[in-house]
N, C-alpha and C. Protein backbone atom coordinates (compact mmCIF):
# COMPACT_ATOMS: atom_id res chain seq x y z
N UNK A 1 -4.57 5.89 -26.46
CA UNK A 1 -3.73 6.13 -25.29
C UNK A 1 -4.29 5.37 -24.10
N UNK A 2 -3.24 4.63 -23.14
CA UNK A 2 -3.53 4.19 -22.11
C UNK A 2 -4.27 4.78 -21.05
N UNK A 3 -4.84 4.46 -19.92
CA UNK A 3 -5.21 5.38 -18.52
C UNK A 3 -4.13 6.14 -17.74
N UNK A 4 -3.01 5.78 -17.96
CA UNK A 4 -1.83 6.95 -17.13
C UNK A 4 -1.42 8.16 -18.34
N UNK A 5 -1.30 7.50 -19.70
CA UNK A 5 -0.81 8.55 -20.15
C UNK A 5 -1.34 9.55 -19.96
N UNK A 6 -2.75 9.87 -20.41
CA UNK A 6 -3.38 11.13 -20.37
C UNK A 6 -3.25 11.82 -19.33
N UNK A 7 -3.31 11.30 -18.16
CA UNK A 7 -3.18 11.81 -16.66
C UNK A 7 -1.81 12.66 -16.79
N UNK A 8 -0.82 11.73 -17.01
CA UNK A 8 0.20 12.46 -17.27
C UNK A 8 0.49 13.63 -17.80
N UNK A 9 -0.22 13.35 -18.95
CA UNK A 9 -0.15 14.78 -20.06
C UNK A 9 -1.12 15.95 -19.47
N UNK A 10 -1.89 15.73 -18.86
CA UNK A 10 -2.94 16.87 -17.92
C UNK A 10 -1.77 17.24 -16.52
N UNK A 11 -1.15 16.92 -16.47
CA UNK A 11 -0.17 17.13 -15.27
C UNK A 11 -1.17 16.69 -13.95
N UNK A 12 -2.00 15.65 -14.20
CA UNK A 12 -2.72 15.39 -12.58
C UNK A 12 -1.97 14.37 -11.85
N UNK A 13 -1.94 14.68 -10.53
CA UNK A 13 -0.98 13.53 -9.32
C UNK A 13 -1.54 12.44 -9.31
N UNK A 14 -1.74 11.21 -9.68
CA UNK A 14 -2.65 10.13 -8.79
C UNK A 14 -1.92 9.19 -8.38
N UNK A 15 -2.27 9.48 -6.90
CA UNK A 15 -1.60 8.54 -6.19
C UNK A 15 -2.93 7.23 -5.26
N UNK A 16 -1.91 6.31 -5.52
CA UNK A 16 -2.80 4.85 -4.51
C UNK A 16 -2.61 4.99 -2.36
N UNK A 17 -3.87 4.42 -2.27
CA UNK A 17 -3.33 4.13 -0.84
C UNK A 17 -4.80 3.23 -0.11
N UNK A 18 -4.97 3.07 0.37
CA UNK A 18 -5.91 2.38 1.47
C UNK A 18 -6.02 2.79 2.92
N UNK A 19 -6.68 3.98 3.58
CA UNK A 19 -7.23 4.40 4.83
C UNK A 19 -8.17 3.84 5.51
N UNK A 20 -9.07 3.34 4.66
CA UNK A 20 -9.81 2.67 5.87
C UNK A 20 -10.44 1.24 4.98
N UNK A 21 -11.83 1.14 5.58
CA UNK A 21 -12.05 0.05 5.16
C UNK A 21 -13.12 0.01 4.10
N UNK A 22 -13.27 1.60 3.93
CA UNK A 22 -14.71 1.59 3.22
C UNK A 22 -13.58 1.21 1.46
N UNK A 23 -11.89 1.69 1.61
CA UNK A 23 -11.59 1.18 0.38
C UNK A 23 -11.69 -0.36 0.50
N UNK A 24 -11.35 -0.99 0.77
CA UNK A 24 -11.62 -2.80 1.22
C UNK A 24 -11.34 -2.93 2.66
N UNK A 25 -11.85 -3.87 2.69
CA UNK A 25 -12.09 -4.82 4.12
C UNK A 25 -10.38 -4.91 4.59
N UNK A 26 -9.54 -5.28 3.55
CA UNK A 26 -8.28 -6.15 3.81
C UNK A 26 -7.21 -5.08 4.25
N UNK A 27 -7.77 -3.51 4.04
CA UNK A 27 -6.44 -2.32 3.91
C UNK A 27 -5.19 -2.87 3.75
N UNK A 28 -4.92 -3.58 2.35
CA UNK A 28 -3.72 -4.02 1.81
C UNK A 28 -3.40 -3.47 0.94
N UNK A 29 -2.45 -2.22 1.02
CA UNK A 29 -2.01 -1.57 0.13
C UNK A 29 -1.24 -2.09 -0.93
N UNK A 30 -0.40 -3.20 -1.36
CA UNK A 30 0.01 -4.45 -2.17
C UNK A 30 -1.37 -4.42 -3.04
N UNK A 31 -2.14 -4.66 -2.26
CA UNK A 31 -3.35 -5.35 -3.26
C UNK A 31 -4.03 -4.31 -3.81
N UNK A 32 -3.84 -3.20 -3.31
CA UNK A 32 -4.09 -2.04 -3.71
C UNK A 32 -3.36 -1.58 -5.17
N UNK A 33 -2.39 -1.81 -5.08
CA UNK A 33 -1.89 -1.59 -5.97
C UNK A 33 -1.78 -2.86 -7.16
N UNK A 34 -1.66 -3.63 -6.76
CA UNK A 34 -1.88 -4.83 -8.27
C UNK A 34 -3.15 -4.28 -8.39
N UNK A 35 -4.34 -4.23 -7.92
CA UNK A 35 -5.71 -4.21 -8.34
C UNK A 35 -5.54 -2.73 -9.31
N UNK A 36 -5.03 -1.39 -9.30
CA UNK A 36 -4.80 -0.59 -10.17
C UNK A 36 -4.37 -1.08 -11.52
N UNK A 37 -2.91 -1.62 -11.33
CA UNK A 37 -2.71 -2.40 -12.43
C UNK A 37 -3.56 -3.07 -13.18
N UNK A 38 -3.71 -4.37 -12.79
CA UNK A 38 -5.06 -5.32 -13.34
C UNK A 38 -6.33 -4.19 -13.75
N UNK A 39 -6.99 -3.36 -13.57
CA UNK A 39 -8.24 -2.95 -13.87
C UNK A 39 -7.58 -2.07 -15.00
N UNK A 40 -6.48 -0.97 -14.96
CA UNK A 40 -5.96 -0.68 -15.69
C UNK A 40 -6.10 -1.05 -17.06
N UNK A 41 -4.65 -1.98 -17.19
CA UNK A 41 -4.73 -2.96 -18.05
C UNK A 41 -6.26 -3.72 -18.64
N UNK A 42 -6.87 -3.92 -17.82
CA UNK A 42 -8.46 -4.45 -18.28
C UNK A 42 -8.87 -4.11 -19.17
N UNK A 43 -9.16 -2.45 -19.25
CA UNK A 43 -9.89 -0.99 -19.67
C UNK A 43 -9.08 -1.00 -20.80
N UNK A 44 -7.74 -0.65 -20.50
CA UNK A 44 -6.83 0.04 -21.56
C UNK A 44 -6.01 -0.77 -22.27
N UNK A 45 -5.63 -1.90 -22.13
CA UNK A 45 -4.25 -2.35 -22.44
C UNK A 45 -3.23 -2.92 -21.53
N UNK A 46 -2.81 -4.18 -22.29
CA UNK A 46 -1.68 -4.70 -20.95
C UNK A 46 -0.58 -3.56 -20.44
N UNK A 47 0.32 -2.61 -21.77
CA UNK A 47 1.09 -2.24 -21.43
C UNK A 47 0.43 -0.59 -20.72
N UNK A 48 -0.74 -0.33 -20.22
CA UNK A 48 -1.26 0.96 -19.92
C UNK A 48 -0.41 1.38 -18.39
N UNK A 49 -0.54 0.40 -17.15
CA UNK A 49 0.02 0.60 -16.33
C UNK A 49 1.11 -0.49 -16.06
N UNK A 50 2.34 -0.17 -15.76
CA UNK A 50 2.86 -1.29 -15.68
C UNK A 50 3.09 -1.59 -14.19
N UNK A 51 3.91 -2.58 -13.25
CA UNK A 51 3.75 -2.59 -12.42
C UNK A 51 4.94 -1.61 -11.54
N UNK A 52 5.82 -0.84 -12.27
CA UNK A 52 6.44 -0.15 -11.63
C UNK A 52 5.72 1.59 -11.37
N UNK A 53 4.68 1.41 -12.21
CA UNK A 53 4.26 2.60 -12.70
C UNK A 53 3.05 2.90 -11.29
N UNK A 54 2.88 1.29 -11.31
CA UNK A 54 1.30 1.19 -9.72
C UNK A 54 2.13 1.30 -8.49
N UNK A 55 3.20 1.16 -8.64
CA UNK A 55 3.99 1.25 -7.16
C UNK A 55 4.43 3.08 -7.02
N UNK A 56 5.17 3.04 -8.10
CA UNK A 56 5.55 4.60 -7.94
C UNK A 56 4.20 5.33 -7.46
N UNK A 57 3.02 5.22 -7.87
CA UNK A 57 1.56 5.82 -7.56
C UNK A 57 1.67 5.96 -5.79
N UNK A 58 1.60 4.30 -5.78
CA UNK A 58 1.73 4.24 -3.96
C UNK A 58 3.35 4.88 -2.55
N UNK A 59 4.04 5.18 -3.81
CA UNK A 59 4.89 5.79 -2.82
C UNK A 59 5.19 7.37 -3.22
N UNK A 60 6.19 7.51 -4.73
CA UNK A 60 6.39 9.00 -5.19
C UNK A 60 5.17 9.65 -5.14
N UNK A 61 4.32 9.60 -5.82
CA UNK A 61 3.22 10.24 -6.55
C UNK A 61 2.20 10.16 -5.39
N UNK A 62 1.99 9.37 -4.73
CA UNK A 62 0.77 9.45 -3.40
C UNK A 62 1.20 10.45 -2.69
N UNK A 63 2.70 10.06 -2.47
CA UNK A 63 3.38 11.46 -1.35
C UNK A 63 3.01 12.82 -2.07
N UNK A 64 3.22 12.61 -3.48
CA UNK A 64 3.13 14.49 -4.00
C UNK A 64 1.92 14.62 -4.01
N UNK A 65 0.50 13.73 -3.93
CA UNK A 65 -0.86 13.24 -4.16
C UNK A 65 -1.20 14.25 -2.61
N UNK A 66 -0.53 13.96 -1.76
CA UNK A 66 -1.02 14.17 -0.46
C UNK A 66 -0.04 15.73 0.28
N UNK A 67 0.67 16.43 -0.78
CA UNK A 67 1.32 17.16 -0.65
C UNK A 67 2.34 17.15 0.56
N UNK A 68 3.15 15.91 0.42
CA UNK A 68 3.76 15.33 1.42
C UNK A 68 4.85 14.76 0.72
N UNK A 69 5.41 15.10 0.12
CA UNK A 69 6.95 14.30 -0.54
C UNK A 69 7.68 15.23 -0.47
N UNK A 70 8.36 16.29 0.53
CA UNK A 70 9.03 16.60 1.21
C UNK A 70 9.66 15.67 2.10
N UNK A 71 8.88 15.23 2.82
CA UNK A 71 9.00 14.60 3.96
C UNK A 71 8.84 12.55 3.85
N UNK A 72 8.08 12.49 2.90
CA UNK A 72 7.77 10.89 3.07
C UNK A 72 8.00 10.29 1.04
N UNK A 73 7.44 9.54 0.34
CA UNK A 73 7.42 8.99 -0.19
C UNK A 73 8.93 8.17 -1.52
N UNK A 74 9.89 8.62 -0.79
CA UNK A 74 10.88 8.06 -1.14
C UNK A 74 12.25 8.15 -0.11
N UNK A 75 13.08 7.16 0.17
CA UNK A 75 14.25 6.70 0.66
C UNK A 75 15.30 8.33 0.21
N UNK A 76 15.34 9.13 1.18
CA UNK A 76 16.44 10.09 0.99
C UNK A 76 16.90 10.91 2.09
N UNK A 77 18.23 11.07 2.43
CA UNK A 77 18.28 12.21 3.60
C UNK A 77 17.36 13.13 3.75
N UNK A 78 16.96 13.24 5.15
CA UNK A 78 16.22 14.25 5.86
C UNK A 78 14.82 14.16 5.65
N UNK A 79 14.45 13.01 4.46
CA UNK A 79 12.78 12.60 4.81
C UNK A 79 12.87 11.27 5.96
N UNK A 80 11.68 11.62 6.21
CA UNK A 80 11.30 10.20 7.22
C UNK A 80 11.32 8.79 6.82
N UNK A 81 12.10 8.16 7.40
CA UNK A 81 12.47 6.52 7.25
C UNK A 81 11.20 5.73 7.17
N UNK A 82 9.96 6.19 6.36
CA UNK A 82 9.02 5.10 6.60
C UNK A 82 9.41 3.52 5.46
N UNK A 83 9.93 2.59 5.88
CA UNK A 83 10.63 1.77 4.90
C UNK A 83 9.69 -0.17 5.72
N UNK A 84 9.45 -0.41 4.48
CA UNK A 84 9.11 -1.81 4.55
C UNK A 84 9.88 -2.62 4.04
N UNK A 85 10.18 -3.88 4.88
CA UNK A 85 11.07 -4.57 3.98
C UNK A 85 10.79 -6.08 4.18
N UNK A 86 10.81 -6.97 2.55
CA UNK A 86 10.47 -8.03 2.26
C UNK A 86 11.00 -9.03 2.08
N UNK A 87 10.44 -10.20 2.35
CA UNK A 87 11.24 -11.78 2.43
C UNK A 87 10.72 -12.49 0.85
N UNK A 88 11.73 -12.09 0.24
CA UNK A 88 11.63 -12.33 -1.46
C UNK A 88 11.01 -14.00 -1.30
N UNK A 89 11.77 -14.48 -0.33
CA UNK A 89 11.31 -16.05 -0.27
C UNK A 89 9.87 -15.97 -0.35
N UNK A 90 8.97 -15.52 0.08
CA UNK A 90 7.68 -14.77 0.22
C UNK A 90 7.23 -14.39 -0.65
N UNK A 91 7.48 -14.07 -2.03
CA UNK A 91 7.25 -14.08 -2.91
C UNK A 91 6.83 -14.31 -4.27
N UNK A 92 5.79 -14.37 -4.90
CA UNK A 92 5.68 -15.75 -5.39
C UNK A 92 6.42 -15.07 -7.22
N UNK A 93 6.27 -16.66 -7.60
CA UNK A 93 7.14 -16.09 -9.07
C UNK A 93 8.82 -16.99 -8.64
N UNK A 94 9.71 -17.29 -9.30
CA UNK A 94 10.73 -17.82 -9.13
C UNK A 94 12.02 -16.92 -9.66
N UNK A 95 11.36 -15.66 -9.91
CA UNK A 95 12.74 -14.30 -9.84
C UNK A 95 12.17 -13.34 -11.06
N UNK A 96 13.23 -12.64 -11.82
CA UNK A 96 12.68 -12.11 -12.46
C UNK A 96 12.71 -10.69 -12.45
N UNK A 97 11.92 -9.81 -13.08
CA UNK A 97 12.11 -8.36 -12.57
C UNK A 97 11.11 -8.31 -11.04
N UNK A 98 11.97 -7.32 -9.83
CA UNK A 98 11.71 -8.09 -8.62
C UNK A 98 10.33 -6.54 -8.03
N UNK A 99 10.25 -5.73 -8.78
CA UNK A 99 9.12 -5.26 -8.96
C UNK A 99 7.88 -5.72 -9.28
N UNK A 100 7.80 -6.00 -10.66
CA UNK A 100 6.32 -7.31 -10.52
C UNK A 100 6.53 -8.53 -9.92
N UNK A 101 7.30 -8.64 -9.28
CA UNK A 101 7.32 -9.82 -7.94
C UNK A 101 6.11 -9.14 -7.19
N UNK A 102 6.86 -7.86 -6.51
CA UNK A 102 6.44 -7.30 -5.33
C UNK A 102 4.54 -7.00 -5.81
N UNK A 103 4.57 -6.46 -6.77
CA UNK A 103 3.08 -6.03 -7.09
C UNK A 103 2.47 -7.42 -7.55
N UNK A 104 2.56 -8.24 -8.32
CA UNK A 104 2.10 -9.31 -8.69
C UNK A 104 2.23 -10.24 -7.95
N UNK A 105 3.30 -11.04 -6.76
CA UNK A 105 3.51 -11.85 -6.45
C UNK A 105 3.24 -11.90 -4.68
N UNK A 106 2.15 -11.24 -4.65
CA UNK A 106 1.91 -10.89 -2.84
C UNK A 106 2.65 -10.83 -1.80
N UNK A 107 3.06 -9.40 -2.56
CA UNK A 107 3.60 -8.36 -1.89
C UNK A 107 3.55 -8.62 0.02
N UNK A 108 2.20 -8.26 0.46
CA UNK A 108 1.90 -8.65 1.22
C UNK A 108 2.47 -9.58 2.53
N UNK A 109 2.35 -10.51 1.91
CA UNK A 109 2.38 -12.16 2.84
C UNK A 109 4.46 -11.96 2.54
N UNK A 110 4.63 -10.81 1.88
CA UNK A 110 5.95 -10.89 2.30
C UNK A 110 7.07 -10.13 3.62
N UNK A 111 5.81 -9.15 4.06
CA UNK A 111 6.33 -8.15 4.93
C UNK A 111 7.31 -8.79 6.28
N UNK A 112 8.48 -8.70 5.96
CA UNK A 112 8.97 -9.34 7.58
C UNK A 112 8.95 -7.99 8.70
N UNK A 113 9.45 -6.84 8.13
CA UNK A 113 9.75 -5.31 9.02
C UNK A 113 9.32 -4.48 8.51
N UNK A 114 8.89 -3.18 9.32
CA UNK A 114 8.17 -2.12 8.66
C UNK A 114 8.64 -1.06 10.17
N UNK A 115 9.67 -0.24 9.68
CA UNK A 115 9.82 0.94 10.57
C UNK A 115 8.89 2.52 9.72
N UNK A 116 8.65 2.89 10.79
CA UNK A 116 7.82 4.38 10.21
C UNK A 116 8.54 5.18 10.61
N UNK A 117 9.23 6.84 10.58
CA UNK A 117 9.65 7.88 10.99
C UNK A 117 11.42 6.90 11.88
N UNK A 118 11.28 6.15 11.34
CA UNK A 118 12.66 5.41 11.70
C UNK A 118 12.43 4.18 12.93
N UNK A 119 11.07 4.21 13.58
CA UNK A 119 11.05 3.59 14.48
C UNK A 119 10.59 1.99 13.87
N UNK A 120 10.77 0.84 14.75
CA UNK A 120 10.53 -0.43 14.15
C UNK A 120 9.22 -0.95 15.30
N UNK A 121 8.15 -0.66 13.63
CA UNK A 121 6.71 -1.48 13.65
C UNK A 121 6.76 -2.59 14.43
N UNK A 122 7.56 -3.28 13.39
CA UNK A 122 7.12 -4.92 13.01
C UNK A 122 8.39 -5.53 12.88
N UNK A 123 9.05 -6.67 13.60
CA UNK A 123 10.33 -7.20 12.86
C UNK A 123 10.01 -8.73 13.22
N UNK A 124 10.13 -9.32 11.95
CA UNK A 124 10.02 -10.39 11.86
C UNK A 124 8.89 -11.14 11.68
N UNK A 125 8.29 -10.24 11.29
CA UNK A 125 6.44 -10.49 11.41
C UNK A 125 5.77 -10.51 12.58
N UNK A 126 6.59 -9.68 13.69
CA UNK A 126 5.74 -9.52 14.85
C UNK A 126 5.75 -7.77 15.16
N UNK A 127 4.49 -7.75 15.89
CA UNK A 127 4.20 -6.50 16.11
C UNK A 127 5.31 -6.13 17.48
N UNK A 128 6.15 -5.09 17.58
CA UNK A 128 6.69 -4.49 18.36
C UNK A 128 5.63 -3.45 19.39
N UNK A 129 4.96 -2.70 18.66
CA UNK A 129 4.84 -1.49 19.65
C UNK A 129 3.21 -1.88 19.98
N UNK A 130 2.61 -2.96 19.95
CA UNK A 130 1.53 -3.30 20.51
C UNK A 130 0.94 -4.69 20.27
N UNK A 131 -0.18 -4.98 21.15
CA UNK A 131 -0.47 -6.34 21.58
C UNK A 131 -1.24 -6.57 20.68
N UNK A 132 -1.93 -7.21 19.31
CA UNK A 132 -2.62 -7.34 18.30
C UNK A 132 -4.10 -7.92 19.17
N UNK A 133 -3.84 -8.90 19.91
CA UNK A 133 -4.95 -9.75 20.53
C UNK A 133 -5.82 -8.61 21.23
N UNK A 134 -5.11 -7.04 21.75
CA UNK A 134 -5.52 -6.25 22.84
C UNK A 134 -6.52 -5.74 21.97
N UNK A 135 -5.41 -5.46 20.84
CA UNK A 135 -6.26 -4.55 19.52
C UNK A 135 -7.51 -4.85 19.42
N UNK A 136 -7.63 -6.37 19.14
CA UNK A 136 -9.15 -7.19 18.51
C UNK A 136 -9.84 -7.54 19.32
N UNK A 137 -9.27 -7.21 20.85
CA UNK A 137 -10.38 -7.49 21.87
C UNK A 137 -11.33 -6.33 21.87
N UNK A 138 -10.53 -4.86 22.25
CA UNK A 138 -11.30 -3.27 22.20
C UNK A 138 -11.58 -3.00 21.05
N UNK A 139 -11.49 -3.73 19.43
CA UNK A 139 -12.38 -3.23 18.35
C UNK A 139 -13.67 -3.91 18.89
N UNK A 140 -13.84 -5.21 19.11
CA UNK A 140 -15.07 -5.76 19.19
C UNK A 140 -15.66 -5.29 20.39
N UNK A 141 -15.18 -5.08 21.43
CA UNK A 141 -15.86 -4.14 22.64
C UNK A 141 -16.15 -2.90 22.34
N UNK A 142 -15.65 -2.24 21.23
CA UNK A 142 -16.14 -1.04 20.58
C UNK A 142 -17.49 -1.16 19.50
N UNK A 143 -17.48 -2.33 18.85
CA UNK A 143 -17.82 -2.44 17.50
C UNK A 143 -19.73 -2.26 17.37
N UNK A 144 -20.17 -2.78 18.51
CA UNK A 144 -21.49 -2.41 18.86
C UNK A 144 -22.25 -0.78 19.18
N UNK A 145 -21.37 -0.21 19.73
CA UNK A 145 -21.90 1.33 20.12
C UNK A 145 -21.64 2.29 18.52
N UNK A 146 -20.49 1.34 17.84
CA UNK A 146 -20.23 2.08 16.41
C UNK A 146 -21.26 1.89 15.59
N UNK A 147 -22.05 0.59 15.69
CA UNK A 147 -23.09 0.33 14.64
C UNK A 147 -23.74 0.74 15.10
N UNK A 148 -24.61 1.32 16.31
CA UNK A 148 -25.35 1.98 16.77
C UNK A 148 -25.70 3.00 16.38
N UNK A 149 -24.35 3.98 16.72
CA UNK A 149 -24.13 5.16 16.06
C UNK A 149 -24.41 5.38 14.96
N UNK A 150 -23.80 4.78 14.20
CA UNK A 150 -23.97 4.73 12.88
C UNK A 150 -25.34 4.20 12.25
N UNK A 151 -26.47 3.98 12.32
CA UNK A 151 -27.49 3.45 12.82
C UNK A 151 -27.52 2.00 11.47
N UNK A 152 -26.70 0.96 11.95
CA UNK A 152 -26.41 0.12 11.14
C UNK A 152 -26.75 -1.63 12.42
N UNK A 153 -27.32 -1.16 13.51
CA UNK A 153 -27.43 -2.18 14.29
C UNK A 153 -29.33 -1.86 15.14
């Protein structure tokens, strides 16, 4: 048996996600999720996780993971509009099933918009609700008293 089945058959939730940085440097949840896949598959077998199976992780199953799919991890009246949406052109692969596009074909580098609770992030690949440059000025004006703290400086 593959690495999901059993999970399955134990009735355990596992869901994907990326919070900070101690999961990677890149908090790319895309890559987050092919990298499940791929190690998956590694261990167990090509067909163990497939790539619809690493996505459902990061949206259905993370939400029930986090006892939160009431409210968030799938497109339905009266949950919250958190919805990303992608420029297939952006995509790598030349078509196909458009799921392992998204997980295999960097996902990522495709994001044009991303509204959360209905409001709009990002459109067009630009940040709406803040200045990115402001961002990376006050991490690095922060970033010294953190290693401090942390006694890493």
């Amino acid at each position: 048996m593959g690495l999901n089945q059993p999970r399955r058959g134990a009735r355990v939730t596992v869901g994907l996600g990326a919070d900070g940085a101690a999961c990677n440097n890149r908090l790319d949840g895309f890559e987050e999720v092919r990298m499940a896949s791929l190690l998956a598959r590694m261990l167990h077998g090509q067909g163990t996780l497939t790539a619809g199976d690493a996505l459902t992780m990061a949206t259905r199953t993370g939400a029930r993971a986090l006892h939160a799919d009431n409210e968030i991890g799938s497109l339905e009246v009266g949950k919250r509009a958190d919805v990303v949406v992608l420029d297939s052109s952006r995509l790598g692969g030349p078509g196909g099933d458009p799921v392992t596009r998204i997980v295999f074909g960097g996902g990522g580098r495709a994001v044009r918009d991303v509204l959360v609770d209905g409001t709009v992030l990002v459109r067009d690949g630009v940040a709406q609700t803040l200045d990115a440059a402001e961002v990376r000025a006050k991490a690095t004006e922060a970033q010294p008293a953190l290693l401090r703290r942390a006694a890493l400086a």
